[in-house]
C-alpha atoms as a PDB file:
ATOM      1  CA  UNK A   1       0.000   0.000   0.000  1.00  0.00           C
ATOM      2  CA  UNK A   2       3.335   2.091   0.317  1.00  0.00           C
ATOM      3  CA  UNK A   3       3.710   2.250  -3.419  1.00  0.00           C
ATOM      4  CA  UNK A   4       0.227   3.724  -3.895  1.00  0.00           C
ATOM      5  CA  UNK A   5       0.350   6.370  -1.814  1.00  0.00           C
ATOM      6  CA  UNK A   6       3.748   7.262  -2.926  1.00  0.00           C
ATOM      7  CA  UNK A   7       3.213   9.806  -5.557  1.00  0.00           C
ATOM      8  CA  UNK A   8       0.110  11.264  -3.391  1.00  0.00           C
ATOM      9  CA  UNK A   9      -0.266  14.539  -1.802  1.00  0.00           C
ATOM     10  CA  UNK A  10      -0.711  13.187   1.367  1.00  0.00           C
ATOM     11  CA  UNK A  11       2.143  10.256   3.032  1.00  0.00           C
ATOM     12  CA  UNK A  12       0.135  10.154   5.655  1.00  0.00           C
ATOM     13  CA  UNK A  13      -1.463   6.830   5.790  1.00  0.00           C
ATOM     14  CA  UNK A  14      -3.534   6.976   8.395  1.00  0.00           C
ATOM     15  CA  UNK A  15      -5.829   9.574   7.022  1.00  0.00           C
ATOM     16  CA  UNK A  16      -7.080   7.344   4.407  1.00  0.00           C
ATOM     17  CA  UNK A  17      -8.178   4.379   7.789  1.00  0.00           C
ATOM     18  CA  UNK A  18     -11.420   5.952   8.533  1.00  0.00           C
ATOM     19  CA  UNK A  19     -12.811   5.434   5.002  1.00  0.00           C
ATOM     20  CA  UNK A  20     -14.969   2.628   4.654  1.00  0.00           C
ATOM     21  CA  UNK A  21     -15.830   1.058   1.576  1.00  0.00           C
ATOM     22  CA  UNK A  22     -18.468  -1.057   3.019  1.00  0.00           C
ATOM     23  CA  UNK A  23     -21.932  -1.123   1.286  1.00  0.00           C
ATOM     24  CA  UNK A  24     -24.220  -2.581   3.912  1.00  0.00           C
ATOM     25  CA  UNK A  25     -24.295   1.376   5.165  1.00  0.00           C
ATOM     26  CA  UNK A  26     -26.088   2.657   2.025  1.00  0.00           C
ATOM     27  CA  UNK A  27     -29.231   1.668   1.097  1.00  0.00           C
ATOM     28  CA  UNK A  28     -29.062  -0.317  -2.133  1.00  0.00           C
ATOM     29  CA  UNK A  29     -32.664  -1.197  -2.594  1.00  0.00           C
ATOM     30  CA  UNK A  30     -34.206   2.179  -2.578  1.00  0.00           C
ATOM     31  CA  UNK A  31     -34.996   3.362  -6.348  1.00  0.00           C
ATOM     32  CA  UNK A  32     -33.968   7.534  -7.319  1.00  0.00           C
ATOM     33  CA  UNK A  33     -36.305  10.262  -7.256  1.00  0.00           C
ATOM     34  CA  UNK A  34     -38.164  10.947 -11.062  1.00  0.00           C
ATOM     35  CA  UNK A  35     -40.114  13.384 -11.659  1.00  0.00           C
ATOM     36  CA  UNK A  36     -42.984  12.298 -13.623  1.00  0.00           C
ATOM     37  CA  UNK A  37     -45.106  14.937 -15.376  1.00  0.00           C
ATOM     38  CA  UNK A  38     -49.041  14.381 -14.545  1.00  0.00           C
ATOM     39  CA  UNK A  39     -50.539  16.399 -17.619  1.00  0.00           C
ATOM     40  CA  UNK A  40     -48.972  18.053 -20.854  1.00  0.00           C
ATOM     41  CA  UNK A  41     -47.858  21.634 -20.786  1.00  0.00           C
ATOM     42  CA  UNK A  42     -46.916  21.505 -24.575  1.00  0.00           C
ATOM     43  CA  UNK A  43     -43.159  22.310 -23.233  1.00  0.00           C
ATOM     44  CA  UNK A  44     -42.007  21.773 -26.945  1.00  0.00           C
ATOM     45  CA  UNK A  45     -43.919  24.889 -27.899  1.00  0.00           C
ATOM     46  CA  UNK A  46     -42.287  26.832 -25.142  1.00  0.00           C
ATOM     47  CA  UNK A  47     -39.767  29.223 -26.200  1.00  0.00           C
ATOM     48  CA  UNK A  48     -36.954  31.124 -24.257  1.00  0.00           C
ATOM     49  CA  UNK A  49     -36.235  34.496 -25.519  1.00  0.00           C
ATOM     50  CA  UNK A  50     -33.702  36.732 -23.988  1.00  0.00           C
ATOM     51  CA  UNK A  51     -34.320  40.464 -23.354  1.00  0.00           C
ATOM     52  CA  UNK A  52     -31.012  42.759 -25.035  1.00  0.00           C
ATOM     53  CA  UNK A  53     -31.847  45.422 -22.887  1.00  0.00           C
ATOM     54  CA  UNK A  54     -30.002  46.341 -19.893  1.00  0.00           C
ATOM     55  CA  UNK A  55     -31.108  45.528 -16.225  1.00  0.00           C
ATOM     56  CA  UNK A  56     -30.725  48.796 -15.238  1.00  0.00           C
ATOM     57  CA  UNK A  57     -32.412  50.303 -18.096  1.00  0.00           C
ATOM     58  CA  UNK A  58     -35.435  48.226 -18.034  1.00  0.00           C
ATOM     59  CA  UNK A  59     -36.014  48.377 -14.253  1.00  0.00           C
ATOM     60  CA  UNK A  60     -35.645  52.705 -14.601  1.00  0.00           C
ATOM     61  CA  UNK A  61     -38.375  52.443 -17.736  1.00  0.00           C
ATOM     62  CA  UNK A  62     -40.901  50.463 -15.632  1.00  0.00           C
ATOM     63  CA  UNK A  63     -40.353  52.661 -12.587  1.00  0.00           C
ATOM     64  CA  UNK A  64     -40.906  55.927 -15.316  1.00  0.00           C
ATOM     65  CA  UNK A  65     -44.185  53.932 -16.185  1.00  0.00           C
ATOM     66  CA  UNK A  66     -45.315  53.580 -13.021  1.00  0.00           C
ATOM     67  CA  UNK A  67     -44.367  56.972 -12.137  1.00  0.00           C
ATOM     68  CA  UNK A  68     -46.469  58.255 -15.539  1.00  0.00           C
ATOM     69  CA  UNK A  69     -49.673  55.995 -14.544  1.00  0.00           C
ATOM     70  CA  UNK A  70     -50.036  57.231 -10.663  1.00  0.00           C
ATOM     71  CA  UNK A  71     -49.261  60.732 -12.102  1.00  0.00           C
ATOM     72  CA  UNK A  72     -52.262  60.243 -14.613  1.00  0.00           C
ATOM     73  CA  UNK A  73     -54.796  59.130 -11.377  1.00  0.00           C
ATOM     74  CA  UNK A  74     -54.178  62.227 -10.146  1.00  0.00           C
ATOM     75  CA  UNK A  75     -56.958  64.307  -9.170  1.00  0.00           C
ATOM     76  CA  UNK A  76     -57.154  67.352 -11.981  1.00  0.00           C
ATOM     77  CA  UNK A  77     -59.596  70.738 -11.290  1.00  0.00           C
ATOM     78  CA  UNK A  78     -59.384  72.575 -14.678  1.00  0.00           C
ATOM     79  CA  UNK A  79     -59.810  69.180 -16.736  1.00  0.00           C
ATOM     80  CA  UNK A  80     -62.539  68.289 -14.601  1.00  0.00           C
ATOM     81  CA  UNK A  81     -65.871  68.274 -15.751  1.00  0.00           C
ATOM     82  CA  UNK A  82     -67.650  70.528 -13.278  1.00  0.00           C
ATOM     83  CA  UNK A  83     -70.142  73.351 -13.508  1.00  0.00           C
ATOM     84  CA  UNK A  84     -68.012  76.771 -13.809  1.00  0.00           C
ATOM     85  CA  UNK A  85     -70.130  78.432 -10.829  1.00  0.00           C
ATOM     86  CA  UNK A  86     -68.122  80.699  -8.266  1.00  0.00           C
ATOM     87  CA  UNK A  87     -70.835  78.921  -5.494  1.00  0.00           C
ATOM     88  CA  UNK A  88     -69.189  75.529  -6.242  1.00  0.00           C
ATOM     89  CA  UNK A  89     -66.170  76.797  -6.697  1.00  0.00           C
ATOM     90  CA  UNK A  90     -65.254  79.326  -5.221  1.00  0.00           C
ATOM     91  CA  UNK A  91     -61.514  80.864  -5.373  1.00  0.00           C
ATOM     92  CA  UNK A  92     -58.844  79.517  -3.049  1.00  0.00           C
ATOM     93  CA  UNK A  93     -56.872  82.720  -3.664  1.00  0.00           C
ATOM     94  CA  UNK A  94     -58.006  86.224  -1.877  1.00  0.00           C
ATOM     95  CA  UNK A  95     -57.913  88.756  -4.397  1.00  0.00           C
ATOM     96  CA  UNK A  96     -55.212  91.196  -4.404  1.00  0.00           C
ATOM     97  CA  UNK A  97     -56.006  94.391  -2.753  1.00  0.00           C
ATOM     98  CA  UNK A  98     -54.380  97.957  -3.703  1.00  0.00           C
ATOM     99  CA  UNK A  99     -53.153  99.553  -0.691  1.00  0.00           C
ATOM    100  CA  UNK A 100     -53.109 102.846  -1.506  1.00  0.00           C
ATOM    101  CA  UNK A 101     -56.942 102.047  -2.861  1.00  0.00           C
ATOM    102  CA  UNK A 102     -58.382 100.457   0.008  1.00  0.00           C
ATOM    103  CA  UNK A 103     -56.521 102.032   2.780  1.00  0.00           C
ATOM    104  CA  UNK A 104     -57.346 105.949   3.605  1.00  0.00           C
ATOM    105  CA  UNK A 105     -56.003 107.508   6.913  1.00  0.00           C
ATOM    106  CA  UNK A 106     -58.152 108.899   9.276  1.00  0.00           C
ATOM    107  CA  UNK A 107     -58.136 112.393   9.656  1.00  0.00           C
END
C-alpha cells in the first residue's frame, strides 16, 4: 500500500483508515427520485427568448411607467368636468387688494 500512496499529496497513511468502503451502510434497494409529469404543458412549444436590454435600463423604464400611470390618477380641477359656478367653486386665492386704494387715513 506504500507504493500507492507514494506519488500522493498526502504520506500520511492513516488519514485514508477511517474510510470505509463497506456497502451494507447505504441503502441499495431504494430506487432515485423521477419526476414524472401528470398532464402536458406543450413544453415543446415553449420558447426562451432573452431580453437585449439592460437591467438597469429596463427596471428605470418600468419605474418611469409607473411613475407616468399614478401621475395620470391624479386628481385634476381645470380638466374636470364641473359646472363653472363661483358657489361651487369658489376661489382659493383672496384677491389682491391695492393699498393705496383700500386704505385711507383717518383724519
Amino acid at each position: 500500500m506504500g507504493d500507492l500512496l507514494k506519488e500522493l499529496p498526502s504520506f500520511n497513511q492513516r488519514n485514508f483508515s477511517k474510510y470505509c468502503t463497506d456497502s451494507s451502510s447505504k441503502p441499495t434497494n431504494r430506487r432515485p427520485v423521477v419526476y414524472l409529469p401528470t398532464k402536458e404543458d406543450g413544453a415543446a412549444e415553449q420558447v426562451i427568448v432573452t431580453d437585449k436590454a439592460n437591467i438597469l435600463l429596463r427596471y428605470l423604464h418600468q419605474q418611469w411607467e409607473v411613475k407616468n400611470t399614478q401621475s395620470g390618477k391624479k386628481r385634476d380641477v381645470d380638466s374636470a368636468d364641473l359646472p363653472e359656478t363661483t358657489e361651487l367653486n369658489p376661489s382659493r386665492k383672496a384677491k389682491r387688494l391695492n393699498y393705496d386704494e383700500e386704505y385711507s387715513p383717518p383724519d
